[in-house]
Protein backbone atom coordinates (compact mmCIF):
# COMPACT_ATOMS: atom_id res chain seq x y z
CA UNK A 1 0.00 0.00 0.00
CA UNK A 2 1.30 3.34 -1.20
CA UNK A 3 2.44 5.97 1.98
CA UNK A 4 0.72 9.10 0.65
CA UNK A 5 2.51 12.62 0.03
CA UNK A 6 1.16 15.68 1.86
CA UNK A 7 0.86 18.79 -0.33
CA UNK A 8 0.13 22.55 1.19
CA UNK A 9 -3.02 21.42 1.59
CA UNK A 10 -4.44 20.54 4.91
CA UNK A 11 -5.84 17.12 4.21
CA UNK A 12 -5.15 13.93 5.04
CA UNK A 13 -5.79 10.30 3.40
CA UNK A 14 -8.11 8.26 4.95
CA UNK A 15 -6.38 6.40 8.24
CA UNK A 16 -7.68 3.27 7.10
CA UNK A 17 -5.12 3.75 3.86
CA UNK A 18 -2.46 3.35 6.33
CA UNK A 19 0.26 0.79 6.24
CA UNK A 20 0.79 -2.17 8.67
CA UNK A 21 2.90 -0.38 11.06
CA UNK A 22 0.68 2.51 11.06
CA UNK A 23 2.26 5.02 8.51
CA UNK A 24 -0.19 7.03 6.22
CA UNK A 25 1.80 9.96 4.96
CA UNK A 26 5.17 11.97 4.53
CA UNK A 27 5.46 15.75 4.24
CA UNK A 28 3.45 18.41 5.00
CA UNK A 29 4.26 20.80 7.86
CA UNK A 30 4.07 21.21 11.98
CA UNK A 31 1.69 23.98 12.01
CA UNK A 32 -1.31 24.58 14.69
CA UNK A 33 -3.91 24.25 11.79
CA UNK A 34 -2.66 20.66 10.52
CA UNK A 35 -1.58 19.16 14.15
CA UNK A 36 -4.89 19.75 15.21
CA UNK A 37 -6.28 18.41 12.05
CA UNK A 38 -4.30 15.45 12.43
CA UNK A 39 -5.01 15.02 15.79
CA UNK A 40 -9.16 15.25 15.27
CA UNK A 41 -8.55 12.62 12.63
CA UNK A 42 -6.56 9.67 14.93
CA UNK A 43 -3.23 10.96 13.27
CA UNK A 44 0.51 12.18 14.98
CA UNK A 45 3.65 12.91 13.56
CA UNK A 46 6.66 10.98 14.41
CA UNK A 47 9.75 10.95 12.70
CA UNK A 48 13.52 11.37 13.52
CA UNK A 49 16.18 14.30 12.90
CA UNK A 50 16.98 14.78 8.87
CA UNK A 51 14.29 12.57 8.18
CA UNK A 52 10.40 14.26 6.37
CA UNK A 53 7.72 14.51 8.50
CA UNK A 54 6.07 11.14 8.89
CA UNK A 55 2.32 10.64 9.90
CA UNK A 56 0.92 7.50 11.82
CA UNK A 57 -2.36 5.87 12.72
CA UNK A 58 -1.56 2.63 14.45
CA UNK A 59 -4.36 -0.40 14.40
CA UNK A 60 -4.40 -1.15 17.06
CA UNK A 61 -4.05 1.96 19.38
CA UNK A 62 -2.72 2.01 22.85
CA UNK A 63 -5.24 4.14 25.55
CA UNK A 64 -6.03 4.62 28.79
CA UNK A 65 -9.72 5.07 29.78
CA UNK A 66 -10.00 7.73 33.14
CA UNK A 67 -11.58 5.00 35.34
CA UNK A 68 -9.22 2.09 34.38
CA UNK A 69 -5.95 3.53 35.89
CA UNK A 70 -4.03 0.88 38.10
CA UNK A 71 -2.36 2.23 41.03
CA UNK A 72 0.25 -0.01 42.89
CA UNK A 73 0.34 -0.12 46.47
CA UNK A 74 4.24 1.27 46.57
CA UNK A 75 2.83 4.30 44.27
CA UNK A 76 -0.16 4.90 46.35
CA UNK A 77 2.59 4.99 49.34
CA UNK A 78 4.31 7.88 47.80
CA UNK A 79 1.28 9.45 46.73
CA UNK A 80 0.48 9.40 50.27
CA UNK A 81 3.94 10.53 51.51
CA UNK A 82 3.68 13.48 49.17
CA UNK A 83 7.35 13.11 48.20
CA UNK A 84 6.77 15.18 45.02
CA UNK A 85 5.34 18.80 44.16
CA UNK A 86 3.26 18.60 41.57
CA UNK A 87 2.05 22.04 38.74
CA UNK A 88 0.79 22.43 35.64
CA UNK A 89 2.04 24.30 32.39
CA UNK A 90 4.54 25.90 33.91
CA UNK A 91 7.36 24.53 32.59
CA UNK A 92 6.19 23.04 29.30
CA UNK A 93 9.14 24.09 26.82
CA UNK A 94 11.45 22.10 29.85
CA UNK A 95 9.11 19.08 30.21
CA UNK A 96 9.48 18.62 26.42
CA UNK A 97 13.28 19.47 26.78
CA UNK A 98 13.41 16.65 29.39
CA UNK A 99 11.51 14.20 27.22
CA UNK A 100 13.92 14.70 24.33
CA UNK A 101 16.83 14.29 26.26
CA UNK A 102 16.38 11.66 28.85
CA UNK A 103 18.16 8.32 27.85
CA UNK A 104 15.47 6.06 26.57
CA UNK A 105 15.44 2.15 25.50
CA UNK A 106 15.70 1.87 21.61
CA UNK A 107 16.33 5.92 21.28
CA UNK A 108 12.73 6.47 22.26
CA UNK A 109 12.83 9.90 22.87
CA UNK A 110 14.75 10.80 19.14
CA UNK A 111 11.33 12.02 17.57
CA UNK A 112 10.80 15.18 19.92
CA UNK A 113 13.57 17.04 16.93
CA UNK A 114 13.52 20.90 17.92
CA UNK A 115 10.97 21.53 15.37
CA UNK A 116 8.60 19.80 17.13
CA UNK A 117 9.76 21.43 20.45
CA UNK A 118 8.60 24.39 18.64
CA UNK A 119 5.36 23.20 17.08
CA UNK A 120 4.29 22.15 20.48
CA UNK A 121 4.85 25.13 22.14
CA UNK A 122 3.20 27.02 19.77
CA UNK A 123 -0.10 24.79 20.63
CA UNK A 124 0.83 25.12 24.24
CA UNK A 125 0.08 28.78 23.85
CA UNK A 126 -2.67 28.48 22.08
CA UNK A 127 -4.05 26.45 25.13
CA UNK A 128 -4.33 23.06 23.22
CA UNK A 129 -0.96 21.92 24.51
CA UNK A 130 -0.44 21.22 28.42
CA UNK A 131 2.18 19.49 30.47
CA UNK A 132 2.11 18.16 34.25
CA UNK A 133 5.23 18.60 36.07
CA UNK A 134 6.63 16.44 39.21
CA UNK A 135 9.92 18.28 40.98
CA UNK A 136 11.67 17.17 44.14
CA UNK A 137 13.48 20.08 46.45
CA UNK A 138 13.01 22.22 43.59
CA UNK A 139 13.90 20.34 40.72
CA UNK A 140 12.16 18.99 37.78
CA UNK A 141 12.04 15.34 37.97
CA UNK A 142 9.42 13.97 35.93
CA UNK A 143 6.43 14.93 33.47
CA UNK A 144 4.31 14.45 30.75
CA UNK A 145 3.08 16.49 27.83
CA UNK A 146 0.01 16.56 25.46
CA UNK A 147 -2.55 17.80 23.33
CA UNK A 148 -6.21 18.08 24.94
CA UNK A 149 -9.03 18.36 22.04
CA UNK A 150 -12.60 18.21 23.51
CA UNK A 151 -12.68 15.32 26.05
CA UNK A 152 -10.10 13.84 24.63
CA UNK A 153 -6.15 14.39 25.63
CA UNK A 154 -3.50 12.79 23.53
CA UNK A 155 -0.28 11.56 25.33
CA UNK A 156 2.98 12.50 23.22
CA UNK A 157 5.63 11.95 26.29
CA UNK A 158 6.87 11.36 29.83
CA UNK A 159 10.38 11.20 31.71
CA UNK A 160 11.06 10.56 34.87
CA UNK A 161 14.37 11.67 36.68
CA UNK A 162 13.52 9.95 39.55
CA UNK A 163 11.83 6.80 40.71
CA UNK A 164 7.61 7.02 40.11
CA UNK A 165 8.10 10.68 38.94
CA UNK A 166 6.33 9.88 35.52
CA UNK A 167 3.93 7.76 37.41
CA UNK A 168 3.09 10.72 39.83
CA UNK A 169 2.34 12.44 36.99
CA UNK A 170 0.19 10.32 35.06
CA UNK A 171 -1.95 9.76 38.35
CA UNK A 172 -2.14 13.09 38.67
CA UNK A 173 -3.21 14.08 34.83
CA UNK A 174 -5.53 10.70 34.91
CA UNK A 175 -7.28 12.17 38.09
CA UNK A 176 -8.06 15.83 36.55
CA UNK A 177 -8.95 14.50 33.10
CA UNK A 178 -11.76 11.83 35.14
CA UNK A 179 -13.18 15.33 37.20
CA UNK A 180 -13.57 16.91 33.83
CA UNK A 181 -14.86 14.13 32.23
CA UNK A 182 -12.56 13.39 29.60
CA UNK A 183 -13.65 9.91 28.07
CA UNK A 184 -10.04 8.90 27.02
CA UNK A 185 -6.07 8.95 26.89
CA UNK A 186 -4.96 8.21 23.46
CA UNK A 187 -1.12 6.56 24.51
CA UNK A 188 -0.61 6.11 20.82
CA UNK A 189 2.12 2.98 20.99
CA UNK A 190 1.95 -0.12 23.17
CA UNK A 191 4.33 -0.31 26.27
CA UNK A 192 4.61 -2.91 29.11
CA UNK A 193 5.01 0.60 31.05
CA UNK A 194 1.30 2.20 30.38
CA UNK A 195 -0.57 -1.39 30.40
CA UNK A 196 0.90 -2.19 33.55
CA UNK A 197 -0.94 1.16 34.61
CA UNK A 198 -4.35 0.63 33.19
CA UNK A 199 -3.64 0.87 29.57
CA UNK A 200 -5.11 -1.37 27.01
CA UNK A 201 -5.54 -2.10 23.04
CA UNK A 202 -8.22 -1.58 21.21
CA UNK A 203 -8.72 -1.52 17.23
CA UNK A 204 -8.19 1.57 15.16
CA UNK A 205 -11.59 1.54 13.87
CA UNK A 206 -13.05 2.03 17.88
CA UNK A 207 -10.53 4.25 18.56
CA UNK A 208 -12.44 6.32 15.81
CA UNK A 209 -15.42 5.80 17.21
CA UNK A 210 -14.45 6.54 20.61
CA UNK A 211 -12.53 9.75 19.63
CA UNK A 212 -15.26 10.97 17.61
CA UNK A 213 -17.79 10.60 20.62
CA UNK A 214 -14.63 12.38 22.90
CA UNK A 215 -14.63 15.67 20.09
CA UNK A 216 -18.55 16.27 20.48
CA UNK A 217 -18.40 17.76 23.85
CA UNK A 218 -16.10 20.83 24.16
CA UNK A 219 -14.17 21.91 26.49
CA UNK A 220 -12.34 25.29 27.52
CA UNK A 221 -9.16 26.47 25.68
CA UNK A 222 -6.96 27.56 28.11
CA UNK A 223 -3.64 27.12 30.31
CA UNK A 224 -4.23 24.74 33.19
CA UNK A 225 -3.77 26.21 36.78
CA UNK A 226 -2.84 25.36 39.97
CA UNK A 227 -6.62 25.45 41.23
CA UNK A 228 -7.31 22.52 38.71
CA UNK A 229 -4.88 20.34 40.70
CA UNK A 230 -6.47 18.24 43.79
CA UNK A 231 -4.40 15.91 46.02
CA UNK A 232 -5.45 11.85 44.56
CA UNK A 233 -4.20 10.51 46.96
């Protein structure tokens, strides 16, 4: 099956035109107008440094329902212990920094290239972007970024500095998404990592279905705050 060639255009083949890995198109551009597109449509870009912008829509699709997170008893101990300070977008250009950087099995973290860094933040000011940061004695230690589109909040990344950093933060994300009643995490890509904590497969064509449902009911565009966040433990 072909891998189609974007133009200027924002449009984008059907997903179900995508190969077996998941690849649908090359080219095209990071701007807010086709990330978003992409995004309402089951699509992300991932590709390394020198290489074209490469679009995917995996079958089947790694996500994490609110109300299906699994908490182990050690995390729930440091939840308790509050061993970590928790915010939100207010250090998104670092979280992203972090994500790129940290060492990673099989070079992970080599897709976040510095234009995407830049993409990103562009959405992040444009309130469709939002990261949850974890520090300890002051420093950044862990977080996650994504893309929130209606009820629905696509992961891109996490790192974690220190033990159950990332983990803090996904129980802390999971927890404000299931008070605003966001109907699903879109992981994108299976790992042993997120299904451990609640994640599970499903086929591209629910997905779809699922994310479709997720777009109908909107929800404000804006810069999280601190008076979002709420202890879960």
């Amino acid at each position: 099956m072909p891998v189609f060639r974007l133009t200027r255009s924002l449009i984008f083949p059907p997903v179900d035109r995508a190969e077996a890995d998941g690849l649908l198109a090359v080219g095209g551009d990071l701007s807010p107008e086709r990330l978003l597109l992409a995004y309402s449509l089951g699509i992300f870009p991932w590709y390394a440094r020198d290489l074209p912008i490469l679009w995917w829509s995996p079958d089947p699709r790694l996500v994490l329902f609110p109300n299906e997170l699994k908490i182990s008893r050690s995390l729930l101990r440091v939840l308790r212990k509050r061993v970590f300070h928790v915010t939100l977008d207010v250090a998104f250009r670092e979280v992203m920094e972090r994500c790129a950087s940290v060492p990673r099995k099989q070079n992970e973290g080599t897709w976040i290239v510095p234009e995407m860094i830049e993409a990103y933040c562009r959405l992040h000011r444009l309130g469709y972007a939002h990261s949850v940061e974890v520090w300890y004695e002051g420093d950044l230690v862990g977080g996650l970024y994504g893309i929130a589109l209606g009820r629905v909040f696509f992961g891109e990344s996490m790192f974690s500095m220190r033990s159950d950093a990332s983990k803090v933060a996904l129980v802390y994300l999971v927890d404000l998404l299931r008070r605003w009643d966001f109907r699903l995490i879109d992981c994108q890509v299976t790992t042993g990592h997120l299904m451990r904590m609640g994640a599970r497969e499903i086929s591209r064509r629910e997905f779809l279905t699922r994310l479709s449902e997720g777009l109908e009911t909107p929800f404000p565009r804006r810069l999280w705050s601190p008076t979002d966040l709420v202890d879960p433990s």
